[in-house]
C-alpha atoms as a PDB file:
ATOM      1  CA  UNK A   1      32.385  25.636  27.244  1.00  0.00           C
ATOM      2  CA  UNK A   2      32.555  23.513  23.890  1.00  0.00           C
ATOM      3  CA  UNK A   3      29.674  21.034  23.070  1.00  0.00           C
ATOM      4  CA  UNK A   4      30.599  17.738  23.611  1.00  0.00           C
ATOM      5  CA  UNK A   5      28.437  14.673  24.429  1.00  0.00           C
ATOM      6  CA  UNK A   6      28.157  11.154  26.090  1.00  0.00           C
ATOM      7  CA  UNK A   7      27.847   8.536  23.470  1.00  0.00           C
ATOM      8  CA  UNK A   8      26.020   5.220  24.119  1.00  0.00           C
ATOM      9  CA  UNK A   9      23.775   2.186  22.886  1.00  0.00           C
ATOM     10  CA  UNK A  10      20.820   1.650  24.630  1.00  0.00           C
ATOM     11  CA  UNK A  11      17.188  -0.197  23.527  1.00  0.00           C
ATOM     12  CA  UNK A  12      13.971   2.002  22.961  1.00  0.00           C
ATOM     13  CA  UNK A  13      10.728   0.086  21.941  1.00  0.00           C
ATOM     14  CA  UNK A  14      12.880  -3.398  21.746  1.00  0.00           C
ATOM     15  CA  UNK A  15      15.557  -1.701  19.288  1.00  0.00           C
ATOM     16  CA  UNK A  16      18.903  -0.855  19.328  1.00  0.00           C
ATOM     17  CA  UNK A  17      19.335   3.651  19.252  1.00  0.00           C
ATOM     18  CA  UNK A  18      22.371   4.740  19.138  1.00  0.00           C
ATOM     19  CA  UNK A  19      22.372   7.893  21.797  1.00  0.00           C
ATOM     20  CA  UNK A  20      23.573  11.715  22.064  1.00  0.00           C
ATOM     21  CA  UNK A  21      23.327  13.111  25.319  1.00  0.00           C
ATOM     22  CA  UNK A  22      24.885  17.133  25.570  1.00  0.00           C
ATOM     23  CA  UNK A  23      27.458  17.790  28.309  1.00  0.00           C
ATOM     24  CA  UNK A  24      25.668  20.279  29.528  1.00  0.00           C
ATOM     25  CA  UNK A  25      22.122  20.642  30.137  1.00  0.00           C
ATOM     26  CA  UNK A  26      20.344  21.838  27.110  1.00  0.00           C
ATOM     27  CA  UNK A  27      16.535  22.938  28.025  1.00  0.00           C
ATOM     28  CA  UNK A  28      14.103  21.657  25.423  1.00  0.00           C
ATOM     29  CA  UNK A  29      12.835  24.815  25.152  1.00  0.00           C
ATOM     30  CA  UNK A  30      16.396  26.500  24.695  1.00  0.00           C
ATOM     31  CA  UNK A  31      17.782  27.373  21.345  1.00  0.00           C
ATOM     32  CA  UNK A  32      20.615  25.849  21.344  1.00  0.00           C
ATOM     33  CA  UNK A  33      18.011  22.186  21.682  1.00  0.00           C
ATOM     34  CA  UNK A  34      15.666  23.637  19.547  1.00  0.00           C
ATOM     35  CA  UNK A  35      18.639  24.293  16.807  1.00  0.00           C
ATOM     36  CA  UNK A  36      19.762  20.628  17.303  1.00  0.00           C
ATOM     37  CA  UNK A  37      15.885  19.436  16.368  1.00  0.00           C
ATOM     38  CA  UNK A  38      15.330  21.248  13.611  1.00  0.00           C
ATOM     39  CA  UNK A  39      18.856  19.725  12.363  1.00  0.00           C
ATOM     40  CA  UNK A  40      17.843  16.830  12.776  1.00  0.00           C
ATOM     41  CA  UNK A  41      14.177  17.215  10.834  1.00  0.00           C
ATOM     42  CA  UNK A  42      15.626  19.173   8.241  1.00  0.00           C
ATOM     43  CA  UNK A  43      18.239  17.025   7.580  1.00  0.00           C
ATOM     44  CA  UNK A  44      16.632  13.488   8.569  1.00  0.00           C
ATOM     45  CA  UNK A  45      13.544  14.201   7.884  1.00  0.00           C
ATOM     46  CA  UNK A  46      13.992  12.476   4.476  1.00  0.00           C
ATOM     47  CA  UNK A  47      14.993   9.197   5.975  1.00  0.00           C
ATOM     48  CA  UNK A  48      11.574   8.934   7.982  1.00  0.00           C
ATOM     49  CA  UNK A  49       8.800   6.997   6.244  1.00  0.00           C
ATOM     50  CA  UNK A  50       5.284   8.116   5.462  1.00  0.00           C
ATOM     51  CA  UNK A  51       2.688   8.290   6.443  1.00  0.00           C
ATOM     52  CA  UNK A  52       3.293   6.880   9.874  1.00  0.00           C
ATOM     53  CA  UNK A  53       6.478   8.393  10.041  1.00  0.00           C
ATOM     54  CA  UNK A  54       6.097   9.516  13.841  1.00  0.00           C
ATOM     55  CA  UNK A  55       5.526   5.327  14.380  1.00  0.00           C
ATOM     56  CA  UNK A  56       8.301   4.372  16.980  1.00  0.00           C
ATOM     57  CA  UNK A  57       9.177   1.562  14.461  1.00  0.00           C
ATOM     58  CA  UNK A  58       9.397   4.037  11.487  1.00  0.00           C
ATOM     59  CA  UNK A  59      11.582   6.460  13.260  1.00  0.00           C
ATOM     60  CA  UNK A  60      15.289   7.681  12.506  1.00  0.00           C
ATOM     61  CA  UNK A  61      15.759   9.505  15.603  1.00  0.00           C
ATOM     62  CA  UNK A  62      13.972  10.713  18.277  1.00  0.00           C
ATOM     63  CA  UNK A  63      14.484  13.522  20.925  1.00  0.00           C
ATOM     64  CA  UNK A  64      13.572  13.649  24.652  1.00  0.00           C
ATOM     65  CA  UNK A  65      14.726  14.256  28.025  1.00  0.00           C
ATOM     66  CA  UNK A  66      18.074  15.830  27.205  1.00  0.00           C
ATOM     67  CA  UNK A  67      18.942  13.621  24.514  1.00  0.00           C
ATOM     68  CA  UNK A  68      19.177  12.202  21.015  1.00  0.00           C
ATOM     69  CA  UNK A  69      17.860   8.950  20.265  1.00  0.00           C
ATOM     70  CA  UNK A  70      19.019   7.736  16.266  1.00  0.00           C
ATOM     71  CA  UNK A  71      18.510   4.095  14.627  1.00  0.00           C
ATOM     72  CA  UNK A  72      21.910   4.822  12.624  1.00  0.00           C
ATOM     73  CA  UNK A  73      25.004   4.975  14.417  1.00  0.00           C
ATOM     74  CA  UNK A  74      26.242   7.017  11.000  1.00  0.00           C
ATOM     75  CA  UNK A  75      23.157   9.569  11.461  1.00  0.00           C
ATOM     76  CA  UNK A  76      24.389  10.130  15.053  1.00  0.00           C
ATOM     77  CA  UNK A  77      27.659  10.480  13.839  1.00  0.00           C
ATOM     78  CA  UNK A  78      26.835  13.016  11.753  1.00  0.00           C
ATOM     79  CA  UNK A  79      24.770  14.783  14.008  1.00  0.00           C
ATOM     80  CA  UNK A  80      27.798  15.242  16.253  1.00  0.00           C
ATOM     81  CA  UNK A  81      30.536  16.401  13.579  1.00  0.00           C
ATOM     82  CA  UNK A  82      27.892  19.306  13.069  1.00  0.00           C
ATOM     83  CA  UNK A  83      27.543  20.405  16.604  1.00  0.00           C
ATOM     84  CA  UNK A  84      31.048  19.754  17.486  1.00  0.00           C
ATOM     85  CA  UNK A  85      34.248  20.842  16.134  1.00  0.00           C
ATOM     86  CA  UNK A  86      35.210  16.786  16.061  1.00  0.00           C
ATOM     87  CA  UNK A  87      36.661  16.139  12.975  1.00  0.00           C
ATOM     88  CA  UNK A  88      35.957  12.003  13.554  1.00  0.00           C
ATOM     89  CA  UNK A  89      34.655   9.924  15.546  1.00  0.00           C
ATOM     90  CA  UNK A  90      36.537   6.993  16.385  1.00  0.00           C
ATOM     91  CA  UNK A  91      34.800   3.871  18.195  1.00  0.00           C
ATOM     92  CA  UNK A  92      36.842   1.830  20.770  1.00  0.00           C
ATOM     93  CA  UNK A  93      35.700  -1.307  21.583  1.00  0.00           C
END
Protein backbone atom coordinates (compact mmCIF):
# COMPACT_ATOMS: atom_id res chain seq x y z
CA UNK A 1 0.00 0.00 0.00
CA UNK A 2 1.49 3.54 -1.03
CA UNK A 3 1.86 6.30 1.68
CA UNK A 4 -0.57 8.75 1.38
CA UNK A 5 -2.03 11.10 4.04
CA UNK A 6 -5.04 13.25 5.27
CA UNK A 7 -4.22 16.87 5.00
CA UNK A 8 -5.79 19.50 7.31
CA UNK A 9 -5.60 22.89 9.36
CA UNK A 10 -6.22 22.68 12.77
CA UNK A 11 -5.04 25.11 16.01
CA UNK A 12 -2.35 23.78 18.57
CA UNK A 13 -1.41 26.20 21.48
CA UNK A 14 -3.79 29.10 19.82
CA UNK A 15 -1.91 28.72 16.29
CA UNK A 16 -2.67 27.71 13.08
CA UNK A 17 -0.45 23.89 12.12
CA UNK A 18 -0.86 22.78 9.11
CA UNK A 19 -1.33 18.71 9.63
CA UNK A 20 0.00 15.23 8.14
CA UNK A 21 -1.76 12.37 9.30
CA UNK A 22 -0.44 8.70 7.45
CA UNK A 23 -3.15 6.51 5.89
CA UNK A 24 -2.21 3.90 7.68
CA UNK A 25 -1.27 3.55 11.15
CA UNK A 26 2.33 4.25 11.66
CA UNK A 27 3.50 3.14 15.40
CA UNK A 28 5.73 5.77 16.95
CA UNK A 29 8.00 3.33 17.67
CA UNK A 30 7.99 1.85 13.99
CA UNK A 31 10.59 2.74 11.47
CA UNK A 32 8.82 3.81 9.00
CA UNK A 33 7.59 6.96 11.98
CA UNK A 34 10.82 7.02 13.28
CA UNK A 35 12.28 7.65 9.51
CA UNK A 36 9.62 10.42 9.06
CA UNK A 37 11.09 12.23 12.51
CA UNK A 38 14.38 12.16 11.89
CA UNK A 39 13.36 13.83 8.36
CA UNK A 40 11.90 16.15 9.78
CA UNK A 41 14.90 17.12 12.51
CA UNK A 42 17.43 16.69 10.06
CA UNK A 43 15.95 18.66 7.65
CA UNK A 44 13.92 21.28 9.90
CA UNK A 45 15.89 21.27 12.47
CA UNK A 46 17.53 24.47 11.12
CA UNK A 47 14.33 26.41 11.07
CA UNK A 48 13.80 25.86 14.97
CA UNK A 49 15.14 28.63 17.21
CA UNK A 50 17.54 28.36 20.10
CA UNK A 51 17.76 27.90 22.84
CA UNK A 52 14.13 27.27 23.59
CA UNK A 53 13.67 25.65 20.49
CA UNK A 54 11.39 22.75 21.98
CA UNK A 55 9.02 26.08 23.19
CA UNK A 56 5.53 25.32 21.58
CA UNK A 57 5.76 28.95 20.25
CA UNK A 58 9.29 28.37 18.76
CA UNK A 59 8.38 25.22 17.02
CA UNK A 60 8.32 24.28 13.16
CA UNK A 61 6.65 21.08 13.54
CA UNK A 62 5.79 18.81 15.97
CA UNK A 63 4.97 15.00 16.04
CA UNK A 64 2.42 13.03 18.13
CA UNK A 65 -0.32 10.67 18.11
CA UNK A 66 -0.03 9.49 14.52
CA UNK A 67 0.65 12.70 13.07
CA UNK A 68 2.59 15.71 11.84
CA UNK A 69 1.97 18.97 13.21
CA UNK A 70 4.09 21.99 10.93
CA UNK A 71 3.70 25.98 11.28
CA UNK A 72 4.46 26.13 7.35
CA UNK A 73 2.06 24.82 5.04
CA UNK A 74 5.36 24.76 2.50
CA UNK A 75 7.38 22.60 5.23
CA UNK A 76 4.41 20.16 5.22
CA UNK A 77 4.41 20.23 1.71
CA UNK A 78 7.64 19.22 1.49
CA UNK A 79 7.48 16.71 3.96
CA UNK A 80 4.91 14.92 1.83
CA UNK A 81 6.65 15.10 -1.76
CA UNK A 82 9.46 13.10 0.20
CA UNK A 83 7.36 10.36 1.58
CA UNK A 84 5.12 10.18 -1.33
CA UNK A 85 5.63 9.70 -4.90
CA UNK A 86 3.28 13.12 -5.34
CA UNK A 87 4.87 15.16 -7.66
CA UNK A 88 2.54 18.43 -6.32
CA UNK A 89 0.36 19.27 -4.19
CA UNK A 90 -2.45 21.18 -5.32
CA UNK A 91 -4.87 23.03 -2.72
CA UNK A 92 -8.64 23.27 -3.53
CA UNK A 93 -10.49 25.60 -1.81
Amino acid sequence: MQLTFQLAVEELYNRPYYTATPNILVDERSSQWQEMKDWCETVLRARNSWPDMWSPFRMCWYANRNKFWFRSERDRDFFIKRFTNIPQIVHVV
